[in-house]
Protein backbone atom coordinates (compact mmCIF):
# COMPACT_ATOMS: atom_id res chain seq x y z
CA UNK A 1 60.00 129.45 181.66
CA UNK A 2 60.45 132.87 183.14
CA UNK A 3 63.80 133.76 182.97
CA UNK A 4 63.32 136.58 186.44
CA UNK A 5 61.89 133.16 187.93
CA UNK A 6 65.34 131.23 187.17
CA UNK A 7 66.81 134.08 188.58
CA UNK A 8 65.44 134.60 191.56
CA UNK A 9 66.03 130.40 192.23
CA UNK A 10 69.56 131.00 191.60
CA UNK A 11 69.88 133.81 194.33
CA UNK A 12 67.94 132.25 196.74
CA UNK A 13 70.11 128.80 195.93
CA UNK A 14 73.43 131.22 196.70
CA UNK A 15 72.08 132.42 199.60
CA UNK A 16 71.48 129.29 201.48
CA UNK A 17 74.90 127.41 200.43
CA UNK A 18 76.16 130.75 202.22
CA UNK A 19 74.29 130.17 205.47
CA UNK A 20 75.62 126.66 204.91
CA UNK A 21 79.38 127.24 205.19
CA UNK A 22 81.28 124.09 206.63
CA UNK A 23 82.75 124.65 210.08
CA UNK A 24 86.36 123.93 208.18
CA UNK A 25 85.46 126.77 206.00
CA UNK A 26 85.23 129.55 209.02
CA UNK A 27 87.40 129.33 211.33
CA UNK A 28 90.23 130.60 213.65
CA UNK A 29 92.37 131.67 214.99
CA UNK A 30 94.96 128.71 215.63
CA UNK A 31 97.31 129.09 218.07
CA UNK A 32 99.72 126.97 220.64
CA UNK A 33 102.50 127.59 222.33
CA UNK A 34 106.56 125.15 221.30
CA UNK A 35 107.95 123.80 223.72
CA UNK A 36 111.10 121.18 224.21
CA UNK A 37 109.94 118.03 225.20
CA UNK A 38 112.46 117.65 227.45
CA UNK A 39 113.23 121.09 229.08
CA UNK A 40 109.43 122.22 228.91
CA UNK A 41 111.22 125.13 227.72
CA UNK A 42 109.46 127.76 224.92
CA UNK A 43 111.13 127.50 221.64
CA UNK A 44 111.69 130.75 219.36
CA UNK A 45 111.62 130.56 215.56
CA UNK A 46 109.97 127.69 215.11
CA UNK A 47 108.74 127.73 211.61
CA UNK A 48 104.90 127.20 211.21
CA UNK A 49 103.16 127.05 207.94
CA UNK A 50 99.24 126.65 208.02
CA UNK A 51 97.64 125.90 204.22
CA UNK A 52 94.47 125.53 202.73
CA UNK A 53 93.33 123.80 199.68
CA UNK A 54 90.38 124.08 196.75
CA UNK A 55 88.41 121.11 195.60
CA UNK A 56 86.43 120.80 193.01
CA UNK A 57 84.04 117.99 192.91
CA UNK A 58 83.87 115.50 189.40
CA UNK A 59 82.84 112.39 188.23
CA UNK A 60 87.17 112.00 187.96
CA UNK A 61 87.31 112.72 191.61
CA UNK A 62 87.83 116.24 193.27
CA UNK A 63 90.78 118.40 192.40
CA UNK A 64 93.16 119.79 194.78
CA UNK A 65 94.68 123.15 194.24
CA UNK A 66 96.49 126.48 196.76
CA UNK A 67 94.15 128.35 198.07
CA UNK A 68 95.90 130.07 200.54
CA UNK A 69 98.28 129.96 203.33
CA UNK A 70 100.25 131.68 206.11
CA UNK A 71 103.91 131.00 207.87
CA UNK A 72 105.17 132.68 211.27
CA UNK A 73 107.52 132.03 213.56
CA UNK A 74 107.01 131.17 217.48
CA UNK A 75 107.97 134.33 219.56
CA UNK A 76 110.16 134.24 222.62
CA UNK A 77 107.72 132.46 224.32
CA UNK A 78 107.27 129.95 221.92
CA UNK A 79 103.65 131.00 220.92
CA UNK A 80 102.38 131.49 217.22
CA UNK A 81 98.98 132.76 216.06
CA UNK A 82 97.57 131.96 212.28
CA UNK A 83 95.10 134.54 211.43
CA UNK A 84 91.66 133.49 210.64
CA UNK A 85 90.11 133.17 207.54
CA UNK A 86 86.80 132.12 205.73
CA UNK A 87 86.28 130.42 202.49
CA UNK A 88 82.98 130.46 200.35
CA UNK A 89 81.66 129.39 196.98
CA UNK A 90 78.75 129.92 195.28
CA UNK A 91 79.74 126.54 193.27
CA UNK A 92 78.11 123.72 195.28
CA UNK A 93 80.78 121.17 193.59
CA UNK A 94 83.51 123.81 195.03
CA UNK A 95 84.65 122.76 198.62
CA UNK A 96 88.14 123.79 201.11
CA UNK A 97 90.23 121.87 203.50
CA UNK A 98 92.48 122.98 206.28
CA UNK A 99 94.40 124.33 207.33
CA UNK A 100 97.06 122.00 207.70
CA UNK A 101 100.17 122.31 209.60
CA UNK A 102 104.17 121.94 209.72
CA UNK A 103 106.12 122.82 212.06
CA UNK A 104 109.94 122.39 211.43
CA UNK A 105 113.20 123.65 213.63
CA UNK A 106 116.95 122.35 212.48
CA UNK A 107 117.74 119.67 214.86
CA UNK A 108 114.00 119.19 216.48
CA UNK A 109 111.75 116.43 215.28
CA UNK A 110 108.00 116.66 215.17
CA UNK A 111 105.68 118.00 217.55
CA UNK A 112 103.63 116.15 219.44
CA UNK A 113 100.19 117.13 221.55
CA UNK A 114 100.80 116.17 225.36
CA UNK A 115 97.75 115.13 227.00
CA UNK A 116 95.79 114.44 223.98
CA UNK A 117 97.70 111.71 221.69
CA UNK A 118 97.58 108.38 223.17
CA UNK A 119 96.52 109.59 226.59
CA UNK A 120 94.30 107.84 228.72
CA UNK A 121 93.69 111.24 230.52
CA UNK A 122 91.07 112.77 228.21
CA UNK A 123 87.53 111.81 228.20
CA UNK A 124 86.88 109.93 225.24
CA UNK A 125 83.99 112.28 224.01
CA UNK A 126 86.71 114.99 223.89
CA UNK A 127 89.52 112.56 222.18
CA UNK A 128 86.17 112.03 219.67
CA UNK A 129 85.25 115.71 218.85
CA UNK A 130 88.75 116.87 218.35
CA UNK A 131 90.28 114.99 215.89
CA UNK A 132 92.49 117.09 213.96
CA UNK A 133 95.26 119.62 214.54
CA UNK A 134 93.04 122.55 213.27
CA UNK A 135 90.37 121.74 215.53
CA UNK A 136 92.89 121.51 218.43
CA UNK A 137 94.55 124.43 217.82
CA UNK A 138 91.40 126.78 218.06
CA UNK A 139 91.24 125.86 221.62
CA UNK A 140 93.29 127.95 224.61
CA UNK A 141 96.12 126.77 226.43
CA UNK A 142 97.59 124.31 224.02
CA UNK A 143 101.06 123.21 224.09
CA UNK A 144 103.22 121.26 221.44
CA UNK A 145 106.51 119.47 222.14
CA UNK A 146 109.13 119.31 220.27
CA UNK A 147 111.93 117.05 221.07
CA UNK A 148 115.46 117.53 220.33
CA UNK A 149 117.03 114.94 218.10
CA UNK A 150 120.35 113.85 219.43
CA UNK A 151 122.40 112.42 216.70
CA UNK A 152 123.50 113.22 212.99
CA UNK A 153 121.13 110.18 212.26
CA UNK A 154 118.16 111.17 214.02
CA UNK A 155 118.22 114.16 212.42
CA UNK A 156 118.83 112.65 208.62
CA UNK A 157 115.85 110.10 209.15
CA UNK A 158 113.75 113.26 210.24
CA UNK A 159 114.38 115.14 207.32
CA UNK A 160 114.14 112.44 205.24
CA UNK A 161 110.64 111.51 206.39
CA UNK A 162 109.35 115.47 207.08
CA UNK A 163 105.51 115.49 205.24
CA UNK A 164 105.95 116.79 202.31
CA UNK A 165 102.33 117.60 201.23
CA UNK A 166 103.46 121.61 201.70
CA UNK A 167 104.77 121.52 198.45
CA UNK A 168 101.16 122.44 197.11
CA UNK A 169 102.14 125.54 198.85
CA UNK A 170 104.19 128.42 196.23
CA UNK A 171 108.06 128.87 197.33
CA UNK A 172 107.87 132.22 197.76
CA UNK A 173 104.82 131.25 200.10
CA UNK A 174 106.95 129.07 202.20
CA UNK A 175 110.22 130.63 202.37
CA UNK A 176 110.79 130.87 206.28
CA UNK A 177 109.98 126.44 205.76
CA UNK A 178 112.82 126.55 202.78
CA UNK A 179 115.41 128.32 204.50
CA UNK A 180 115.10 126.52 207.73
CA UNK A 181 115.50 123.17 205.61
CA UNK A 182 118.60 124.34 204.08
CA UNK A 183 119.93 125.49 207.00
CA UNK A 184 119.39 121.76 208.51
CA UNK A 185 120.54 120.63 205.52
CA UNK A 186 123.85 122.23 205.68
CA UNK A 187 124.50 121.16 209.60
CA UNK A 188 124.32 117.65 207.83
CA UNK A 189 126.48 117.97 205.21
CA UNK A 190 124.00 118.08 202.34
CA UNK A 191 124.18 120.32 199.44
CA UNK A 192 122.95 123.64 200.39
CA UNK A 193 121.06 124.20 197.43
CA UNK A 194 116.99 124.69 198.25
CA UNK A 195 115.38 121.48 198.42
CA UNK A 196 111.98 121.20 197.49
CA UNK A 197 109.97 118.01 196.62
């Protein structure tokens, strides 16, 4: 066979999985703005760390590995912005996810999406398109609550139960995440040593 022929397939091949990009893969910005749930207040320095992933497709299963990720804080007025990015191979096995999102202030708990989560408000074809935080967050206007845990208790069971599927993320990637967690971790009593899992 004619090896300019192979060649040719091959470009044209890479050339059409790049016209074929997953939405996931091209996206952005996300943004929102923190408030408290119960003062409807904004909420500075709220740490926010966005991630993305590589897969690569086997007969095993597909791998997971960093691909790439970004951590701010909220401004005064409680509003963050995660850059954009796009994600391509010319490997049809390779494949990205995210981002995916934490959000984490000492003494808050998690945030939750008012007028979207359990709300009998939004049209179902809406609830149905927008399924996941990413896809949320590229829309204008949105607003996450954060509510303010109360007790020493509330605040242990949060931190014991914080997602901890970041860790895929390098520490020096994450560090705004690590020192806020110490810093919650010492207002507990904990060792202040930094806690990763």
């Amino acid at each position: 066979m004619n090896i300019g022929l192979i060649v040719l397939a091959l470009m044209v091949a890479s050339v059409f999985r790049l016209a074929l990009v997953d939405p996931a893969e091209a996206a952005g910005p996300w943004q929102a703005q923190v408030v408290s749930a119960e003062t409807k207040q904004p909420l500075e320095g709220v740490v926010v760390l966005a991630w993305w992933t590589r897969h690569v497709r086997s007969l095993g299963g597909p791998s997971e590995e960093y691909r790439d990720s970004q951590e701010v804080l909220t401004d005064k007025d409680g509003h963050f912005t995660i850059a954009p990015r796009w994600f391509f191979s010319l490997n049809p096995l390779v494949f990205f996810r995210g981002p995916f999102f934490v959000l984490f202030r000492p003494g808050y708990g998690d945030f939750r999406w008012p007028g979207y989560e359990g709300s009998e408000g939004w049209l179902k074809e809406k609830q149905k398109a927008l399924q996941t935080a990413a896809q949320l967050l590229q829309l204008d206007g949105i607003v996450l609550e954060m509510s303010h845990l109360q007790s020493i208790d509330q605040r242990r069971e949060y931190l014991g139960k914080l997602r901890s599927d970041y860790s895929v993320v390098p520490l020096e990637q994450r560090s705004l995440l690590q020192r806020a967690i110490v810093e919650e971790r010492r207002a507990l009593g904990y060792r202040s040593q930094i806690y990763q899992r």
